[in-house]
PDB file of N, CA and C in Angstrom:
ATOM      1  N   UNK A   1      34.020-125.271 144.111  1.00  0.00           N
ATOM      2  CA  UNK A   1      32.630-125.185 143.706  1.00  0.00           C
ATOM      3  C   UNK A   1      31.849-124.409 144.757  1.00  0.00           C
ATOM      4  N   UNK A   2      30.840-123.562 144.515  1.00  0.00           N
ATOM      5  CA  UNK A   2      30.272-122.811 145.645  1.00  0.00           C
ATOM      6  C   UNK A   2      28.584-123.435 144.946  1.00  0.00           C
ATOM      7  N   UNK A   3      27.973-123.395 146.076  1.00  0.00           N
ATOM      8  CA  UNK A   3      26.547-123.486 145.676  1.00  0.00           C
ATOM      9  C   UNK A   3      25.611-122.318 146.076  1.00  0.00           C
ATOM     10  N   UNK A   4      24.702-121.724 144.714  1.00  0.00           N
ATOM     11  CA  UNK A   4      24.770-120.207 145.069  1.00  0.00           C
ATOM     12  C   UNK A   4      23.510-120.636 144.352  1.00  0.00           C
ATOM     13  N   UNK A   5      22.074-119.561 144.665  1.00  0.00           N
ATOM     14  CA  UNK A   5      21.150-119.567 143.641  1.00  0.00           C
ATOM     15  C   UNK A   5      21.358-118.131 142.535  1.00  0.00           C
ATOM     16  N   UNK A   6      20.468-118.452 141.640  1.00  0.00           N
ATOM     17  CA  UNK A   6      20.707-117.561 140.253  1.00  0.00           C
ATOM     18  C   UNK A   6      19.539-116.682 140.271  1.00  0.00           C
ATOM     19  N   UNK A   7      20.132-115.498 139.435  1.00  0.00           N
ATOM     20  CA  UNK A   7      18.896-114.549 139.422  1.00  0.00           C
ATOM     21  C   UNK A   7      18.297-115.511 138.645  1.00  0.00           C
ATOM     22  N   UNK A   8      17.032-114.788 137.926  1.00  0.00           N
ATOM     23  CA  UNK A   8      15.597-114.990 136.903  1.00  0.00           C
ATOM     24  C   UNK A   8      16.436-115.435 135.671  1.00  0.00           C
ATOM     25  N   UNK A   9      17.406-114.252 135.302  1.00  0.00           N
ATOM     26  CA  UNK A   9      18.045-114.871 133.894  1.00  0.00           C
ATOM     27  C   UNK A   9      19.309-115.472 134.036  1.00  0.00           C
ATOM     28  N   UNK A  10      19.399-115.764 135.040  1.00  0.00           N
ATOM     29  CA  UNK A  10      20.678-116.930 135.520  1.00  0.00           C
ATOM     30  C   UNK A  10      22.116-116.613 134.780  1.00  0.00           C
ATOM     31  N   UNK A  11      22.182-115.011 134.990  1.00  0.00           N
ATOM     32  CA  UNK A  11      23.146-114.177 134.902  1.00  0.00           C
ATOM     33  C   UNK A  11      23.988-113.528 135.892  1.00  0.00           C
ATOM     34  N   UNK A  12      23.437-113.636 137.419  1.00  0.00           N
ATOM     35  CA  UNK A  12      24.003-113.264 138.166  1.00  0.00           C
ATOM     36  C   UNK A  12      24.095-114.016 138.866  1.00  0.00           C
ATOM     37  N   UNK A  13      24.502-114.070 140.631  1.00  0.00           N
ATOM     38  CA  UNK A  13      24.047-114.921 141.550  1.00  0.00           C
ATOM     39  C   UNK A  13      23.616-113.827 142.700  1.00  0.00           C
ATOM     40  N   UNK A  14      22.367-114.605 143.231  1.00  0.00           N
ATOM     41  CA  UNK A  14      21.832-114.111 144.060  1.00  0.00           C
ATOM     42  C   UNK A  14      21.460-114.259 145.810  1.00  0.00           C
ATOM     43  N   UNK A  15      22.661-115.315 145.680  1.00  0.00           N
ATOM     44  CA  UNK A  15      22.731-115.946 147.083  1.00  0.00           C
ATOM     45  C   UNK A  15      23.748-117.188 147.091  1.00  0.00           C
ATOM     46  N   UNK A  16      24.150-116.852 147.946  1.00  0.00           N
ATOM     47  CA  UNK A  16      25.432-118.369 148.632  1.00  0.00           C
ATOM     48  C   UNK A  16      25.130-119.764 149.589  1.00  0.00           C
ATOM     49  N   UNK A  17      25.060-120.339 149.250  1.00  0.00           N
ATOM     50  CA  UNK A  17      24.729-121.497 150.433  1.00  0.00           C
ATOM     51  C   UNK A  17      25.643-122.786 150.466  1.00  0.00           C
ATOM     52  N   UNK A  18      25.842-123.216 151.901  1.00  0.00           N
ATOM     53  CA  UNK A  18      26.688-124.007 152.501  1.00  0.00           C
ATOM     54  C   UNK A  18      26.685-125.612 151.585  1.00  0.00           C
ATOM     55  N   UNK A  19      25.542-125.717 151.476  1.00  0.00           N
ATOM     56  CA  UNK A  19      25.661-126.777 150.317  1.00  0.00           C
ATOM     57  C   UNK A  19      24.620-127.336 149.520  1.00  0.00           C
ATOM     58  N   UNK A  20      24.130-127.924 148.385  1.00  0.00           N
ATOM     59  CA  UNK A  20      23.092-128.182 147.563  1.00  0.00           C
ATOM     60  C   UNK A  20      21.889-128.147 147.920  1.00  0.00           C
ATOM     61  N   UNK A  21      21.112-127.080 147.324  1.00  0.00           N
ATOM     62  CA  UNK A  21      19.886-127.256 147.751  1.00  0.00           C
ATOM     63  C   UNK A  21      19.173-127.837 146.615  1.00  0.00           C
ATOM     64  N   UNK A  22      18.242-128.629 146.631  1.00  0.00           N
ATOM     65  CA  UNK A  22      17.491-129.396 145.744  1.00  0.00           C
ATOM     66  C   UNK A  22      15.718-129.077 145.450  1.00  0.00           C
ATOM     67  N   UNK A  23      15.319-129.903 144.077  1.00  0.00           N
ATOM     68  CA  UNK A  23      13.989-129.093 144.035  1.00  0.00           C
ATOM     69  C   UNK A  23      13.612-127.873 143.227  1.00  0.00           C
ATOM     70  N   UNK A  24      14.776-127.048 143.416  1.00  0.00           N
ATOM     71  CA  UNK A  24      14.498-125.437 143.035  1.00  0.00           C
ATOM     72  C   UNK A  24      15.537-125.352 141.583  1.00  0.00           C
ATOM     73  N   UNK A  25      15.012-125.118 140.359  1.00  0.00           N
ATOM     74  CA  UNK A  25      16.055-125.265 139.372  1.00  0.00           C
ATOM     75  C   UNK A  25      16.550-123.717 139.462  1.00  0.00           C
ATOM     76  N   UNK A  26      16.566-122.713 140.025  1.00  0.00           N
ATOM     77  CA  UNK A  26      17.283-121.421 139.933  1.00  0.00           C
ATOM     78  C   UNK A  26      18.531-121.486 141.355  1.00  0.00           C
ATOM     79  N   UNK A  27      18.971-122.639 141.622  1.00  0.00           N
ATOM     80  CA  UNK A  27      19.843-123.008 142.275  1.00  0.00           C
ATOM     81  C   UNK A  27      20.665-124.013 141.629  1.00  0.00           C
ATOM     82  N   UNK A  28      22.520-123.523 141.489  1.00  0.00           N
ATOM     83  CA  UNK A  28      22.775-124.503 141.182  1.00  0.00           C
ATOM     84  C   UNK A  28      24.284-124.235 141.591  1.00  0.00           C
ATOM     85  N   UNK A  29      25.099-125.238 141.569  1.00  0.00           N
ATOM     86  CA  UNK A  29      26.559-125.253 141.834  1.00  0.00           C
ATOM     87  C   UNK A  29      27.319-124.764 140.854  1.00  0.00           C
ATOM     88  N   UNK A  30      28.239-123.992 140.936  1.00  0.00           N
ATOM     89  CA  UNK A  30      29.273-123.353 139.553  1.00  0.00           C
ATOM     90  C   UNK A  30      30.703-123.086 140.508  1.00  0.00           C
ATOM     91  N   UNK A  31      31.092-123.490 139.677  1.00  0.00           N
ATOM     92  CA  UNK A  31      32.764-123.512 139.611  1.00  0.00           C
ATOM     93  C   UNK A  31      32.936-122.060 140.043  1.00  0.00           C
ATOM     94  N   UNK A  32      34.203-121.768 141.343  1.00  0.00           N
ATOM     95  CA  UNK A  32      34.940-120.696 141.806  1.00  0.00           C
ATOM     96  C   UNK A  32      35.191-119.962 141.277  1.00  0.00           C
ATOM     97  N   UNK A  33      35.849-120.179 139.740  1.00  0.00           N
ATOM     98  CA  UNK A  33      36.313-119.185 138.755  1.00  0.00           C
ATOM     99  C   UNK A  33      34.991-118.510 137.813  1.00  0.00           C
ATOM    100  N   UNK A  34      34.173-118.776 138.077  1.00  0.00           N
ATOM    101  CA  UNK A  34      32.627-118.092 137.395  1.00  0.00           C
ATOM    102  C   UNK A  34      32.822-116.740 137.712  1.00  0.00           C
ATOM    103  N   UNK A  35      32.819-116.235 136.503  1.00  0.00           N
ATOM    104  CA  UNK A  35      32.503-114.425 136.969  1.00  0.00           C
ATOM    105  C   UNK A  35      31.693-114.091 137.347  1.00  0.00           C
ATOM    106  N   UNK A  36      30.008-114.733 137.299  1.00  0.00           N
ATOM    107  CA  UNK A  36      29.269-114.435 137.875  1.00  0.00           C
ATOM    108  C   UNK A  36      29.223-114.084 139.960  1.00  0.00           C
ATOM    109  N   UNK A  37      30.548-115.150 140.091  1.00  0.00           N
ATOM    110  CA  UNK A  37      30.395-115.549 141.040  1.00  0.00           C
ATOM    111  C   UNK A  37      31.462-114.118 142.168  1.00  0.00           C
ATOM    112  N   UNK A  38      32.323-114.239 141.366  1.00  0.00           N
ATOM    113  CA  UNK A  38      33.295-112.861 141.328  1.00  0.00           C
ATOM    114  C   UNK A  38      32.527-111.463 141.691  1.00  0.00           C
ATOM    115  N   UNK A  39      31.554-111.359 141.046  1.00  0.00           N
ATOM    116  CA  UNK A  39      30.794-110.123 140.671  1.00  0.00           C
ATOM    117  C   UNK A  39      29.898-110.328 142.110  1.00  0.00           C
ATOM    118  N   UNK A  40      29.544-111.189 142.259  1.00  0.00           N
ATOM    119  CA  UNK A  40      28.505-110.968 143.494  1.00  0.00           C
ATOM    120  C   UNK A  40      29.327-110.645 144.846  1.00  0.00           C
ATOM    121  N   UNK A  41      30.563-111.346 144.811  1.00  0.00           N
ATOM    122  CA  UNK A  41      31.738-111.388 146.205  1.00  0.00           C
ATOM    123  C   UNK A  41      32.142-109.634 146.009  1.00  0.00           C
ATOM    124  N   UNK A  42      32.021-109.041 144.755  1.00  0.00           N
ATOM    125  CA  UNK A  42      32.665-107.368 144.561  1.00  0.00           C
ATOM    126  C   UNK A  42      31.905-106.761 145.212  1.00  0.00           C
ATOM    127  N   UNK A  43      30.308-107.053 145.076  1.00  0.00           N
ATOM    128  CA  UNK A  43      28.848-106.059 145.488  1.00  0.00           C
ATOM    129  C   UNK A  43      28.879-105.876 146.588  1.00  0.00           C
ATOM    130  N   UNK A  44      28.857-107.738 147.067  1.00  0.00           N
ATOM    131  CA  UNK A  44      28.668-107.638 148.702  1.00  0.00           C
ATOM    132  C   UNK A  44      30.075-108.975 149.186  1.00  0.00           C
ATOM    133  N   UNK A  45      30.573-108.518 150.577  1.00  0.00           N
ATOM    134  CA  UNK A  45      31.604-109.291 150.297  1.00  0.00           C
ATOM    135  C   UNK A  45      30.319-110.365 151.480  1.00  0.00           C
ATOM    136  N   UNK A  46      31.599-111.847 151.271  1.00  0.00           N
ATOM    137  CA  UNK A  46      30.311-112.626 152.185  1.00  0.00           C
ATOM    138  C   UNK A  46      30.721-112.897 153.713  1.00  0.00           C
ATOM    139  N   UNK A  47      29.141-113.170 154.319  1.00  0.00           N
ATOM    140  CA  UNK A  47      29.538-113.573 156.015  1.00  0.00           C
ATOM    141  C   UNK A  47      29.418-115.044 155.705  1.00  0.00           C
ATOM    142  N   UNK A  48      28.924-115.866 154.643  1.00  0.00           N
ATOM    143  CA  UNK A  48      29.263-117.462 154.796  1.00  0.00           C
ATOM    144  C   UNK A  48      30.831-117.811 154.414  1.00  0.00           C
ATOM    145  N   UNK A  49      31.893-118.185 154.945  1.00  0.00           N
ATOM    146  CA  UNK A  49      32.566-118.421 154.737  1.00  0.00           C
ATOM    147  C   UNK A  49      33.140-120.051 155.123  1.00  0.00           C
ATOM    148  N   UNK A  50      34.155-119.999 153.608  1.00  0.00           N
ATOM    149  CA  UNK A  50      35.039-121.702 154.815  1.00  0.00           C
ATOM    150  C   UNK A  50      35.303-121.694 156.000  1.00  0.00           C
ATOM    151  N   UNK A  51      34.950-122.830 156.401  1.00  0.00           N
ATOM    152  CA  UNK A  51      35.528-123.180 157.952  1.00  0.00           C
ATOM    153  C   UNK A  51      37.273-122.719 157.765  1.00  0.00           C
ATOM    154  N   UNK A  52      38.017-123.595 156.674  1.00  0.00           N
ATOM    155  CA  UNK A  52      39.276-123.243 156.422  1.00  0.00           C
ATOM    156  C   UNK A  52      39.507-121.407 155.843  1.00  0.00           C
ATOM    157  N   UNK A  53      38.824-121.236 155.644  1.00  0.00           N
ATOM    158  CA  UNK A  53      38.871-119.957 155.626  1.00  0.00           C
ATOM    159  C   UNK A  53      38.701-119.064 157.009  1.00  0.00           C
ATOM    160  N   UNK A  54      38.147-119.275 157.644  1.00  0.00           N
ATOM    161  CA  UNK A  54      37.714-118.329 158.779  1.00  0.00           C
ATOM    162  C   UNK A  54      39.042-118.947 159.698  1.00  0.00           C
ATOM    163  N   UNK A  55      39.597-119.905 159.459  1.00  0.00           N
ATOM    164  CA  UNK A  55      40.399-120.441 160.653  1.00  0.00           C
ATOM    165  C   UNK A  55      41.981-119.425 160.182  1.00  0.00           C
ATOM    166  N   UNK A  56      41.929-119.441 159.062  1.00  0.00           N
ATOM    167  CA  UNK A  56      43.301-119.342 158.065  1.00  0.00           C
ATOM    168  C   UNK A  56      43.218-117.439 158.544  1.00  0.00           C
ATOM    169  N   UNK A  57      42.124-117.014 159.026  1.00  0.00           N
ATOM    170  CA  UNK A  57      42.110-115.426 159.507  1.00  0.00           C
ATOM    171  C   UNK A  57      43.005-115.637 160.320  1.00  0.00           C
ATOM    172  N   UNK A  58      43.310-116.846 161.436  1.00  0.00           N
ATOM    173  CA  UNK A  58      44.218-116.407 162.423  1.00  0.00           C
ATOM    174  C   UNK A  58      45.482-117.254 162.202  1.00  0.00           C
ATOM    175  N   UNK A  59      46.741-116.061 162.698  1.00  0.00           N
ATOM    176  CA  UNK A  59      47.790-116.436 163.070  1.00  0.00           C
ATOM    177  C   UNK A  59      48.251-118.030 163.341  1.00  0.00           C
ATOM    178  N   UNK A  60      49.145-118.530 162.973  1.00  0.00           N
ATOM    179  CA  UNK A  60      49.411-120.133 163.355  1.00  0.00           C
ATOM    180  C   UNK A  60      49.757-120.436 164.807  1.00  0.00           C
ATOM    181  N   UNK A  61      50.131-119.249 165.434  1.00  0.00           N
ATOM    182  CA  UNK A  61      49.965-119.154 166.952  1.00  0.00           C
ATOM    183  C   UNK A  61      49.077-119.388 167.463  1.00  0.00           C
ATOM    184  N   UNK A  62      48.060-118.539 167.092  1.00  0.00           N
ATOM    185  CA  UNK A  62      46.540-118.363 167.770  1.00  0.00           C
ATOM    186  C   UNK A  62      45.781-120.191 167.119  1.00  0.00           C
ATOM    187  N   UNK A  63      45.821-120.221 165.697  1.00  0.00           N
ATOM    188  CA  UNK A  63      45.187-121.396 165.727  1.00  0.00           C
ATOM    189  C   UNK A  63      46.043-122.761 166.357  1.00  0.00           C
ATOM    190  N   UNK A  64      47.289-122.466 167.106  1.00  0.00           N
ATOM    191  CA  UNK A  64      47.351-123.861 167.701  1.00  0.00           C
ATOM    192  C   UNK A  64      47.062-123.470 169.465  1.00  0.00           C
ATOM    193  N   UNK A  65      47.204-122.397 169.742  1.00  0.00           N
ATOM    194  CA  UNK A  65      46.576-122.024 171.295  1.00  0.00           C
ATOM    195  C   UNK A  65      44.931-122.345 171.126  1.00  0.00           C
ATOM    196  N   UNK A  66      44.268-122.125 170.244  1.00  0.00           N
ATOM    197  CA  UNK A  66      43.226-122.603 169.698  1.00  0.00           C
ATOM    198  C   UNK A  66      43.454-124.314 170.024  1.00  0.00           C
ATOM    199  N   UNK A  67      44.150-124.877 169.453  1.00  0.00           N
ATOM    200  CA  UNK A  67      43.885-126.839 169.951  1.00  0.00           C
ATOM    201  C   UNK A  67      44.123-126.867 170.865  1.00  0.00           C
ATOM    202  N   UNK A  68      45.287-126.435 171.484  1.00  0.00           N
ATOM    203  CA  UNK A  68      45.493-126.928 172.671  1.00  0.00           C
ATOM    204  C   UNK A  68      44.507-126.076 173.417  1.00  0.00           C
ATOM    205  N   UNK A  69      43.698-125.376 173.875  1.00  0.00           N
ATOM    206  CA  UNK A  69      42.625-124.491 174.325  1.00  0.00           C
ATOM    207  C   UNK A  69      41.446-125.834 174.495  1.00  0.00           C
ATOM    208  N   UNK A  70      41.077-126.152 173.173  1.00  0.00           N
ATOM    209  CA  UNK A  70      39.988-127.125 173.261  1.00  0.00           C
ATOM    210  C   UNK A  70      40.154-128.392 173.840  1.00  0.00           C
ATOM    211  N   UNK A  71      41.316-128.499 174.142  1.00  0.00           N
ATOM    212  CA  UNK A  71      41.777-129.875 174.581  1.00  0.00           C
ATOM    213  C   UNK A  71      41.349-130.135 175.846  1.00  0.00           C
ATOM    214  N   UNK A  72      40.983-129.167 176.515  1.00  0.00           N
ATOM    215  CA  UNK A  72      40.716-129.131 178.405  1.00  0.00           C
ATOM    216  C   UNK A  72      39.416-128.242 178.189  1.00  0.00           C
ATOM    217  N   UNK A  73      38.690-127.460 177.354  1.00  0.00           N
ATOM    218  CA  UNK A  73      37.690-126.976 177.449  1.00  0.00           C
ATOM    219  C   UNK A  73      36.044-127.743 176.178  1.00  0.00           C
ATOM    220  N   UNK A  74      35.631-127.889 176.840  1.00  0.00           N
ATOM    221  CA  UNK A  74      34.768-128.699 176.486  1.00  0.00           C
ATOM    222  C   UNK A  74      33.920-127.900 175.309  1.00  0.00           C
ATOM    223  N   UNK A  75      33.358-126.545 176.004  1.00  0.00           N
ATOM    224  CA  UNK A  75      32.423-125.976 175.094  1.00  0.00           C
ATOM    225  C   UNK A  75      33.332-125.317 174.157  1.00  0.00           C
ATOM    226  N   UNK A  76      34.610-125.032 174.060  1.00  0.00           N
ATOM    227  CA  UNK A  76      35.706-124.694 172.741  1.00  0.00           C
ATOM    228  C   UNK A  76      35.696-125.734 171.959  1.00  0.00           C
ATOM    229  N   UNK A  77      35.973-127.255 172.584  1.00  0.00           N
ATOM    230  CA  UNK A  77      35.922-128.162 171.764  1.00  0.00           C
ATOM    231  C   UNK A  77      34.350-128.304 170.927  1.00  0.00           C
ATOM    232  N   UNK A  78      33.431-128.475 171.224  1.00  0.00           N
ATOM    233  CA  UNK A  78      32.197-128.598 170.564  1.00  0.00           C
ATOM    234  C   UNK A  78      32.138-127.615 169.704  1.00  0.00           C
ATOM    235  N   UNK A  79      32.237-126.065 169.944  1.00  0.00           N
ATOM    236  CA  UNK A  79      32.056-124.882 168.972  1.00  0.00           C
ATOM    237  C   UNK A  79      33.188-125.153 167.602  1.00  0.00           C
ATOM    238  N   UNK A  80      34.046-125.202 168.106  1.00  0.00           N
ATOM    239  CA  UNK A  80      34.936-125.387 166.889  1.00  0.00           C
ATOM    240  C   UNK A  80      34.685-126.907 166.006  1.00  0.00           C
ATOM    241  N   UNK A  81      34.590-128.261 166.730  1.00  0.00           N
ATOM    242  CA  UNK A  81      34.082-129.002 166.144  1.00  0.00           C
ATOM    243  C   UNK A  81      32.799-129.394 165.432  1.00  0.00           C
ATOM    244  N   UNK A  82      31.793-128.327 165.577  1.00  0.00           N
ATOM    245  CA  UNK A  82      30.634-128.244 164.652  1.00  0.00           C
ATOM    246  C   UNK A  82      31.090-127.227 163.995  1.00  0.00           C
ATOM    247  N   UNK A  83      31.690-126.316 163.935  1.00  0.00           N
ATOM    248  CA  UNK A  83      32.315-125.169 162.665  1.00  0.00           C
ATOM    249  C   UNK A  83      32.934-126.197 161.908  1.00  0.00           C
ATOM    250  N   UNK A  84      33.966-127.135 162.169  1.00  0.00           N
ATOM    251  CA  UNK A  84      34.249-127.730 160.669  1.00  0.00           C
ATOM    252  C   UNK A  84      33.361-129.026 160.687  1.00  0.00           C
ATOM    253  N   UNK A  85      32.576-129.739 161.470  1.00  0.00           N
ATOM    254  CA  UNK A  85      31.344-130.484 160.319  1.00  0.00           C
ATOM    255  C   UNK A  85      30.321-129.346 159.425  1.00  0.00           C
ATOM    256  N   UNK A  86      30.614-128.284 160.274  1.00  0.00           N
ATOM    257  CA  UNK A  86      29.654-127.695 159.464  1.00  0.00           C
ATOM    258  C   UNK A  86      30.189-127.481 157.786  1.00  0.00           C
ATOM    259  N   UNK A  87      31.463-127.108 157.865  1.00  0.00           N
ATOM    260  CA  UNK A  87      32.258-126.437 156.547  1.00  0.00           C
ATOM    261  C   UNK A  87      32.449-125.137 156.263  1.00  0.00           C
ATOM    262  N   UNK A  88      31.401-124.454 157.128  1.00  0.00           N
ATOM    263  CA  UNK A  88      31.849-122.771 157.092  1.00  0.00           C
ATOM    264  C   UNK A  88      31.179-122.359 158.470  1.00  0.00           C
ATOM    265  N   UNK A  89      31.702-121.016 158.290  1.00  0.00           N
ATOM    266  CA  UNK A  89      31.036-120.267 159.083  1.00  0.00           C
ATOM    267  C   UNK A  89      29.898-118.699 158.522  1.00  0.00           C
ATOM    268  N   UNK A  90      29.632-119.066 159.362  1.00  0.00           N
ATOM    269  CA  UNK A  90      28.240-117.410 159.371  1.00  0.00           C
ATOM    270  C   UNK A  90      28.637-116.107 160.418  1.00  0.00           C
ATOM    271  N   UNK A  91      29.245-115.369 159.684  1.00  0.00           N
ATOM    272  CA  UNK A  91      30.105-114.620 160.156  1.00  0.00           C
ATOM    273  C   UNK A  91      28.796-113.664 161.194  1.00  0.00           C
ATOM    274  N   UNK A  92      27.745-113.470 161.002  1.00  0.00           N
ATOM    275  CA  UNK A  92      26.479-112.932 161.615  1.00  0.00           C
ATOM    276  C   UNK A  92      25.993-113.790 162.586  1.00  0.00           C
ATOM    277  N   UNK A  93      26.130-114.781 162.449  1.00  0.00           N
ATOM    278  CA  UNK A  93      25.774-115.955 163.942  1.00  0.00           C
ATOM    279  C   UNK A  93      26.190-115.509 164.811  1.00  0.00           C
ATOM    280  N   UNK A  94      25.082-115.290 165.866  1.00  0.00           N
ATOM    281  CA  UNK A  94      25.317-114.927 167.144  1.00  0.00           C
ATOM    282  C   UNK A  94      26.386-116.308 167.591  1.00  0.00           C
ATOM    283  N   UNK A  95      26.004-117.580 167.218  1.00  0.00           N
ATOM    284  CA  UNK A  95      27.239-118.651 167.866  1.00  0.00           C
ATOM    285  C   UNK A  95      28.449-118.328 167.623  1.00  0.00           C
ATOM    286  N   UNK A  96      28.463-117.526 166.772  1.00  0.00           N
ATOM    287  CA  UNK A  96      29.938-117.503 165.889  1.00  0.00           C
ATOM    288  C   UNK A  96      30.604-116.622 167.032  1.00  0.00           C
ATOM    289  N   UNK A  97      29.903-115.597 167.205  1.00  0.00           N
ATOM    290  CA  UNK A  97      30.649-114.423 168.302  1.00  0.00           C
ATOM    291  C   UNK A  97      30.831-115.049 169.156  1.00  0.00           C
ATOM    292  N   UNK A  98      29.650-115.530 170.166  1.00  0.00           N
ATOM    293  CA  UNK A  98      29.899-116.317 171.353  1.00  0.00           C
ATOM    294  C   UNK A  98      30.948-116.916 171.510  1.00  0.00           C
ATOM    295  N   UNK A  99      31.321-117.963 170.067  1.00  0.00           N
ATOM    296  CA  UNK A  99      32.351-119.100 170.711  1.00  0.00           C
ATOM    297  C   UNK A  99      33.927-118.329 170.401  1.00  0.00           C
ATOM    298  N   UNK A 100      33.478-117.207 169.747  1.00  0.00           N
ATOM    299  CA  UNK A 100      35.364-115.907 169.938  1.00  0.00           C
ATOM    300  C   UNK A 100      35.554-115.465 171.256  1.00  0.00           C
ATOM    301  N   UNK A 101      34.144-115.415 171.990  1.00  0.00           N
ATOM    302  CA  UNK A 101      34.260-114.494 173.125  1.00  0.00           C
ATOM    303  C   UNK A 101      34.589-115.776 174.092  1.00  0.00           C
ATOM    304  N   UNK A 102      34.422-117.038 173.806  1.00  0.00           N
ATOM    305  CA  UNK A 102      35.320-118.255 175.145  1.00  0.00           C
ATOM    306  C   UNK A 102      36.646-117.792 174.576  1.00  0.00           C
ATOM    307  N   UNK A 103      37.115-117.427 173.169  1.00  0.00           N
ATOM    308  CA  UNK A 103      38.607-117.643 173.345  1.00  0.00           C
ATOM    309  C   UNK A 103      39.725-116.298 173.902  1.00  0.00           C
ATOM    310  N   UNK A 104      38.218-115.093 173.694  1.00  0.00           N
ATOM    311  CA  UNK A 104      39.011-113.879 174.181  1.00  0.00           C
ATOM    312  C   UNK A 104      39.205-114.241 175.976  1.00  0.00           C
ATOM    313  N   UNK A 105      38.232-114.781 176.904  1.00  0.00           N
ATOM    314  CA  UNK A 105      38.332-115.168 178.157  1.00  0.00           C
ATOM    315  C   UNK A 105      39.278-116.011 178.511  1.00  0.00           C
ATOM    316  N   UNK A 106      39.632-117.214 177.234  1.00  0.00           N
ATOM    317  CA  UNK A 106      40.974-118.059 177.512  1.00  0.00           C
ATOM    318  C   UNK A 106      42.248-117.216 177.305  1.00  0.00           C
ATOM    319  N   UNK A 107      42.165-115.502 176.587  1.00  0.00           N
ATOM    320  CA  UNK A 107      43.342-114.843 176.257  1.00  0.00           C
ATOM    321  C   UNK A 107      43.829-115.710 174.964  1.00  0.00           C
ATOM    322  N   UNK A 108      43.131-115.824 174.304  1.00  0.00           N
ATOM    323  CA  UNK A 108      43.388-116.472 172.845  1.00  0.00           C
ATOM    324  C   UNK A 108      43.966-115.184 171.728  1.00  0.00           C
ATOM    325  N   UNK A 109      42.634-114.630 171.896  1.00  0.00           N
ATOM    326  CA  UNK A 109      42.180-113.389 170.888  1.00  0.00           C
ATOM    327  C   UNK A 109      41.724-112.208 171.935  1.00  0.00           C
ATOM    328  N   UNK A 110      42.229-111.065 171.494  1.00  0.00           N
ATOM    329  CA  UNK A 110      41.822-109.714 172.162  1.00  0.00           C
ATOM    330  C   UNK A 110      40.134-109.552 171.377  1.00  0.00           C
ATOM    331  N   UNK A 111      39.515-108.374 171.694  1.00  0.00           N
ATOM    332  CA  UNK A 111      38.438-108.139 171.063  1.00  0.00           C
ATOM    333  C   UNK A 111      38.597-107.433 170.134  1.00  0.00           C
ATOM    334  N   UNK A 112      39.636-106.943 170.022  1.00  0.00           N
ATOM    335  CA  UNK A 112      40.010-106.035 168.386  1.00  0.00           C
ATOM    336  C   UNK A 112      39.990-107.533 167.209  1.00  0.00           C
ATOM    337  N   UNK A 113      40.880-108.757 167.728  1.00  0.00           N
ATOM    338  CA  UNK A 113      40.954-109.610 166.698  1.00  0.00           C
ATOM    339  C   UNK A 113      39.806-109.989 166.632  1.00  0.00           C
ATOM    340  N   UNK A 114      38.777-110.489 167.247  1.00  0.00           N
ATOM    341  CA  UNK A 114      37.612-111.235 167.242  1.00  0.00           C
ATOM    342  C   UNK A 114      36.803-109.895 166.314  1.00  0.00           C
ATOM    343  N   UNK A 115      36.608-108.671 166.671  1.00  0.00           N
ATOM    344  CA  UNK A 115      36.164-108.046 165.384  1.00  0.00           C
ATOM    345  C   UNK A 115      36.341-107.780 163.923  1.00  0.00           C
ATOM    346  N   UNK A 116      38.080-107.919 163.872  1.00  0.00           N
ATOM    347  CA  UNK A 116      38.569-108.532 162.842  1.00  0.00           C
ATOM    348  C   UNK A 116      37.953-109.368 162.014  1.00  0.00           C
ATOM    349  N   UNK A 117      38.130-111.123 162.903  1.00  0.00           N
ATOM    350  CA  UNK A 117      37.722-112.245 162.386  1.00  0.00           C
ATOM    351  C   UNK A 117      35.989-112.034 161.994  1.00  0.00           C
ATOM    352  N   UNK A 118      35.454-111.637 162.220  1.00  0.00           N
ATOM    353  CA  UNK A 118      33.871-111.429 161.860  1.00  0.00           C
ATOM    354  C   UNK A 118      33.619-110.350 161.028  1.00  0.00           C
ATOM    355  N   UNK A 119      34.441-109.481 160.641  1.00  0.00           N
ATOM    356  CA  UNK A 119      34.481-108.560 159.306  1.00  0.00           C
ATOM    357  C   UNK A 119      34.167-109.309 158.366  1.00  0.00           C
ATOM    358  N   UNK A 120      33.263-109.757 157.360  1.00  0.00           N
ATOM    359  CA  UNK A 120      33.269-109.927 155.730  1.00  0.00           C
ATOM    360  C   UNK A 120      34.157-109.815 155.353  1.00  0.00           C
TER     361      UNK A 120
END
C-alpha cells in the first residue's frame, strides 16, 4: 500500500508520503499495483523510499559490515535506527548523506557507492 495524494480528478497521483495523512479527502492509500501509481514512479522516479528498500541497494556484505559497524559506533547506531522507525528514507535529506558519509569514514562504502545509494 503506498499513501500518495490525488490530483483534482483523482486520476493521477500527485505526491508520495511515508504514511496517512488525515483531514484532506484528495489523499488516500491505494494498493502498489494501481496504475496510477506506476505512472507517477515512470514521470518521476522517487527519493521517498523503503527503509527495506534503500538497505536492499547494498550488497549483503556491506549491510552486515553495516551491523557490526553500529555495534561500537553510536551515531551509526542511532542513524540507521531512526531510518527503520522511520520506514523509509528521503533520498534528498541532508541526514541521509551525512549518515553514508560515517560509513564511507568506517570504509563501509566508497563515495561512488554512497552516490549510487542516493540516486532515485
Amino acid at each position: 500500500m503506498a499513501f500518495v495524494q490525488l490530483s483534482g480528478d483523482g486520476k493521477s497521483v500527485a505526491g508520495i508520503f511515508g504514511g496517512p495523512q488525515t483531514g484532506n479527502p484528495a489523499f488516500a492509500e491505494i494498493d502498489d499495483a494501481d496504475p496510477r501509481l506506476a505512472a507517477f514512479y515512470a514521470a518521476k522516479p522517487p527519493t521517498l523510499i523503503p527503509f527495506t528498500q534503500f538497505v536492499g541497494r547494498m550488497t549483503q556484505a556491506q549491510q552486515i559490515a553495516v551491523a557490526a559497524a553500529a555495534q561500537s559506533n553510536p551515531q551509526l547506531l542511532l542513524w540507521f535506527a531512526l531510518g527503520a522507525a522511520h520506514g523509509t528514507v528521503d533520498l534528498t535529506d541532508p541526514a541521509t548523506a551525512q549518515g553514508l558519509q560515517v560509513l564511507v569514514g568506517a570504509g563501509i562504502l566508497t563515495q561512488a557507492q554512497v552516490t549510487a545509494l542516493l540516486t532515485p
